[in-house]
C-alpha atoms as a PDB file:
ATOM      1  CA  UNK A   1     290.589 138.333 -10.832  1.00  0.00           C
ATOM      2  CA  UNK A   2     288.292 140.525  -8.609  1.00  0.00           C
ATOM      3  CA  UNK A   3     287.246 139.935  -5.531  1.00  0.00           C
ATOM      4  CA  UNK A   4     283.326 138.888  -6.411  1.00  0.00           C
ATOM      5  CA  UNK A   5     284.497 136.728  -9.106  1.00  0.00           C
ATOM      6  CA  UNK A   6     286.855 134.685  -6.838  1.00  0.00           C
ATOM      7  CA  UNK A   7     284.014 134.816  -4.169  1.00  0.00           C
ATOM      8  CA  UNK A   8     281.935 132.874  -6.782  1.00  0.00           C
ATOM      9  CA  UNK A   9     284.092 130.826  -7.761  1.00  0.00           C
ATOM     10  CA  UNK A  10     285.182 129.890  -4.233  1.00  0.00           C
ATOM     11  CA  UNK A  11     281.794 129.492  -3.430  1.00  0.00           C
ATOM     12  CA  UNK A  12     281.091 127.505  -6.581  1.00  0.00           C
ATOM     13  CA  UNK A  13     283.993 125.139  -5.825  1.00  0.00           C
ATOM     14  CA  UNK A  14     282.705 124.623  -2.202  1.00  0.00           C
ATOM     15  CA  UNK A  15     279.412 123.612  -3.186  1.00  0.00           C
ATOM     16  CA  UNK A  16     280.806 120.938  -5.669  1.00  0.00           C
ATOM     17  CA  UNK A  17     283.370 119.777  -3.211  1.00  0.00           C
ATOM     18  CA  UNK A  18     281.576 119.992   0.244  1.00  0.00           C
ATOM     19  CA  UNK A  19     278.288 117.933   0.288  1.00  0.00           C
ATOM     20  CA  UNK A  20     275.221 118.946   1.908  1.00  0.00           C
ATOM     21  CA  UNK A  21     275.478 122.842   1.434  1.00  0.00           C
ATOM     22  CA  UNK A  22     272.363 124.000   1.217  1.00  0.00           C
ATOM     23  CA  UNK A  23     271.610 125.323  -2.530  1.00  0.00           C
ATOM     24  CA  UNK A  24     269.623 126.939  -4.905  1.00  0.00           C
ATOM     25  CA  UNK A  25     269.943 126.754  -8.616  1.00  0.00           C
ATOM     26  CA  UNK A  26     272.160 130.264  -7.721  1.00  0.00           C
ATOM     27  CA  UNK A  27     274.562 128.601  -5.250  1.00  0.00           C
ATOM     28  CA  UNK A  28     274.997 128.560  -1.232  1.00  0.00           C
ATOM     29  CA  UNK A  29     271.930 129.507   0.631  1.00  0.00           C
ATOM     30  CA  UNK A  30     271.943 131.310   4.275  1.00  0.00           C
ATOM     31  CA  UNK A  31     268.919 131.358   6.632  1.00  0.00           C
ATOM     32  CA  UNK A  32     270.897 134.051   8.731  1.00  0.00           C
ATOM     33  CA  UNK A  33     273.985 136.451   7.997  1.00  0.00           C
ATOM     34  CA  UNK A  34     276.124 134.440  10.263  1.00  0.00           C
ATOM     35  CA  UNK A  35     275.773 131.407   8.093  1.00  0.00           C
ATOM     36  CA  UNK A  36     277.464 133.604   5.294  1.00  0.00           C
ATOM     37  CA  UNK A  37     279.757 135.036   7.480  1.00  0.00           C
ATOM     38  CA  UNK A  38     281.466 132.058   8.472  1.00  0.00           C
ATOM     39  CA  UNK A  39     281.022 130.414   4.875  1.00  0.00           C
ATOM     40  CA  UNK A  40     283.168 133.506   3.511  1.00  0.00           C
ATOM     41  CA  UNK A  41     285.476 133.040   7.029  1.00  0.00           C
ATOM     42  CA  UNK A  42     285.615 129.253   5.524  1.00  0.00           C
ATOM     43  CA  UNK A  43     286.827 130.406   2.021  1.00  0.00           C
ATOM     44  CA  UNK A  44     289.158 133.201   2.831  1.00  0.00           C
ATOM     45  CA  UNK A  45     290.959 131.043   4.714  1.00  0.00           C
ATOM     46  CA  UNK A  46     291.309 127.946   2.474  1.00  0.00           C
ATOM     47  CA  UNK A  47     292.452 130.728  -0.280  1.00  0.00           C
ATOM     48  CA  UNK A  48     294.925 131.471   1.963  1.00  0.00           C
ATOM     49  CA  UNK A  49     295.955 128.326   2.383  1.00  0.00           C
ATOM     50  CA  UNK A  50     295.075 127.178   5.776  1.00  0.00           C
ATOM     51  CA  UNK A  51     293.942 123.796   4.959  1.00  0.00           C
ATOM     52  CA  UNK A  52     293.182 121.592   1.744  1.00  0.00           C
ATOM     53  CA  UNK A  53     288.984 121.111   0.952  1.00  0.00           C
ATOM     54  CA  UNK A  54     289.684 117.258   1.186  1.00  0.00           C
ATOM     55  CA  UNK A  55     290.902 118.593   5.228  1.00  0.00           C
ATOM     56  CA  UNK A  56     287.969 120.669   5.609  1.00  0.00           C
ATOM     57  CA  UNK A  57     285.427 118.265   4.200  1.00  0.00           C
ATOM     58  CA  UNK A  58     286.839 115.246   6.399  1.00  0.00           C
ATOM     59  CA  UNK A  59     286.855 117.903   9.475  1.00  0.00           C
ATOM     60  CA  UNK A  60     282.797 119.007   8.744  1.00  0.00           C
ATOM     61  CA  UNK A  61     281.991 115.617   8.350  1.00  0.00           C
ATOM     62  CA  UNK A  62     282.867 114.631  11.473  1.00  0.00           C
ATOM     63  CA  UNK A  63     281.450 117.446  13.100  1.00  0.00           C
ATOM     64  CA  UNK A  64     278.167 116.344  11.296  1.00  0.00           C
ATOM     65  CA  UNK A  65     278.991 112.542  12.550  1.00  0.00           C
ATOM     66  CA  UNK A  66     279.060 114.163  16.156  1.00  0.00           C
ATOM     67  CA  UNK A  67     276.283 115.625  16.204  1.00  0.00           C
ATOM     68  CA  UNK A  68     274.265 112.653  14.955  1.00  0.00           C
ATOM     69  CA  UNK A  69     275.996 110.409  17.212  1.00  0.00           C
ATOM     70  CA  UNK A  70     274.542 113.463  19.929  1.00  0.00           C
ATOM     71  CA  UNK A  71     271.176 112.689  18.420  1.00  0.00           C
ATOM     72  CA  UNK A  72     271.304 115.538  16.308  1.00  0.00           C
ATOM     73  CA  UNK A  73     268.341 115.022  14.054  1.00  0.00           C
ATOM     74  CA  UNK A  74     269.972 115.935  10.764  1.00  0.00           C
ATOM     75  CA  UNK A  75     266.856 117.793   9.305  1.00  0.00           C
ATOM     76  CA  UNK A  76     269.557 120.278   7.496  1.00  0.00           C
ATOM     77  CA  UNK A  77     268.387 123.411  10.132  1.00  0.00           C
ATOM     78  CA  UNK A  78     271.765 122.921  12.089  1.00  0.00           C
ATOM     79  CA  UNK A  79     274.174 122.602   8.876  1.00  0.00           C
ATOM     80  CA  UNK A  80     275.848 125.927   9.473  1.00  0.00           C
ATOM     81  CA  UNK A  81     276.150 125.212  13.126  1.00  0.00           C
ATOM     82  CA  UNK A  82     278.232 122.251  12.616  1.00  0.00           C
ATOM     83  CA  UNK A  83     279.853 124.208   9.766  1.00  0.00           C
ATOM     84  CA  UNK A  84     280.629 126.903  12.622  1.00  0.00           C
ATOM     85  CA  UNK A  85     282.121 123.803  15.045  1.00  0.00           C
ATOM     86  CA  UNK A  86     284.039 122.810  11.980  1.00  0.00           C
ATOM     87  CA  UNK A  87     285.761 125.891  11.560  1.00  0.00           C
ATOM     88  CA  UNK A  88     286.594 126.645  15.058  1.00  0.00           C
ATOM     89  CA  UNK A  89     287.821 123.229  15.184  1.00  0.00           C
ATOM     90  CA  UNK A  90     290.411 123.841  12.200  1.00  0.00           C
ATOM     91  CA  UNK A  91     291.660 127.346  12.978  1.00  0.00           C
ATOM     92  CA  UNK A  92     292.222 125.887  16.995  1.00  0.00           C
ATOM     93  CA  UNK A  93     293.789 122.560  15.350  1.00  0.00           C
ATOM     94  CA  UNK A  94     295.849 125.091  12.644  1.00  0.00           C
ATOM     95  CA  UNK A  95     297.044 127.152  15.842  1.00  0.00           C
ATOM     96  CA  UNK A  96     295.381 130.166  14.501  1.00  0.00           C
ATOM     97  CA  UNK A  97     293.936 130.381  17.652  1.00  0.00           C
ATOM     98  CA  UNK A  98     293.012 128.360  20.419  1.00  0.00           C
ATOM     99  CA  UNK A  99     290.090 127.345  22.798  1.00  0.00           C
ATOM    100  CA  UNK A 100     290.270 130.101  25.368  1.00  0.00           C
ATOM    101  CA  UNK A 101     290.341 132.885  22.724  1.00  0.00           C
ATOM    102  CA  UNK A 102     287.050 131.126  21.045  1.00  0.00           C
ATOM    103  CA  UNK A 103     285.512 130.988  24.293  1.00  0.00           C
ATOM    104  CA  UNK A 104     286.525 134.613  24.934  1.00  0.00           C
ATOM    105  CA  UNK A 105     284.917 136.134  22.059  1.00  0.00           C
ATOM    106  CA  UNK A 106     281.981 133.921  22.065  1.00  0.00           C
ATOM    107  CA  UNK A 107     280.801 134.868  24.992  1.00  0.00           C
ATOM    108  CA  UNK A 108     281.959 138.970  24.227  1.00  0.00           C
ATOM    109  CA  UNK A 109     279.211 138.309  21.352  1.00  0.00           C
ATOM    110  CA  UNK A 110     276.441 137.238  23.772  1.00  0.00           C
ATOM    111  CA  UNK A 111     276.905 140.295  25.754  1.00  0.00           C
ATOM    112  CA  UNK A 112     276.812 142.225  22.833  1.00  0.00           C
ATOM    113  CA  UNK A 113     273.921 140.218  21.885  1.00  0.00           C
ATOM    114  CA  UNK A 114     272.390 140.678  24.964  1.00  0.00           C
ATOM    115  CA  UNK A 115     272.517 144.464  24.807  1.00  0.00           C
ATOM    116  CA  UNK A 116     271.576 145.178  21.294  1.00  0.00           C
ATOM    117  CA  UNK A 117     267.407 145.741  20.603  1.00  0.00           C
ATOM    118  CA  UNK A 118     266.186 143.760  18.227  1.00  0.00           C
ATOM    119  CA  UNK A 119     266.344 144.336  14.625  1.00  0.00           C
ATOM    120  CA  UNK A 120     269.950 146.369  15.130  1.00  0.00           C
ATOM    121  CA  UNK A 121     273.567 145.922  13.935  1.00  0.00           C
ATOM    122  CA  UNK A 122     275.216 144.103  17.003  1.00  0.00           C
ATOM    123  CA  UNK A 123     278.458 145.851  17.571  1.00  0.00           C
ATOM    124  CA  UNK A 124     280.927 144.484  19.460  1.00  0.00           C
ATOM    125  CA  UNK A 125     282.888 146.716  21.498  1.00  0.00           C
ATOM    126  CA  UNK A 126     285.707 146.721  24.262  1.00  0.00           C
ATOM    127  CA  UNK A 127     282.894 146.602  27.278  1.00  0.00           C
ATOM    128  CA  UNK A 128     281.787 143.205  25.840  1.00  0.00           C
ATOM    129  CA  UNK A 129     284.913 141.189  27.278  1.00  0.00           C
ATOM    130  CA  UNK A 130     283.662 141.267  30.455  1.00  0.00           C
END
């Protein structure tokens, strides 16, 4: 199977299975790149097995729950951020990683961030893990 065809069908079986993805009548839709970004992070590493979609479903729902319970107003503009807790959440849980390393490269992408002009590929490079 190539690649785009499993990336449509991963993203057609995420849809189905994960409520509240926000959808047109073509599939997922992103209101920034890093939306996608960690949507494809999401779905490269279910196909690799890192967790089951009943796991990731029950671990982005409470992430959503959270955030409510944080007063989170639930208007749909924050899905991908609690998709983004979710995930960090799962691959610290998994021991893919852990806090610290998050926190690390978090904050290396604000510098980056920080230093890029607007409207320009942010790179992140060495000087960023300040």
């Amino acid at each position: 199977m190539s690649g785009e065809i499993v990336e449509s069908h991963s993203a057609k079986y995420a849809a189905q299975h994960v409520p509240g993805i926000p959808q047109d009548e073509a599939g997922p839709v992103f209101r920034e790149p890093w939306e996608a970004q960690a949507f494809a992070m999401t779905l490269a590493l279910y196909d690799r097995g890192l967790f089951t979609w009943p796991e990731w479903a029950a671990t982005l729902a409470d992430e959503i729950k959270r955030a409510q319970a944080a007063g989170d107003p639930d208007t749909g503009e924050t899905y991908y951020q609690h998709w983004l807790n979710a995930l960090e959440r799962m691959v610290a849980e998994k021991n893919v990683t852990d806090a610290a390393t998050l926190k690390r490269y978090h904050d290396a992408w604000d510098h980056a961030c920080d230093r890029t002009p607007h409207g320009k590929p942010i790179v992140l490079q060495p000087a960023d893990f300040v």
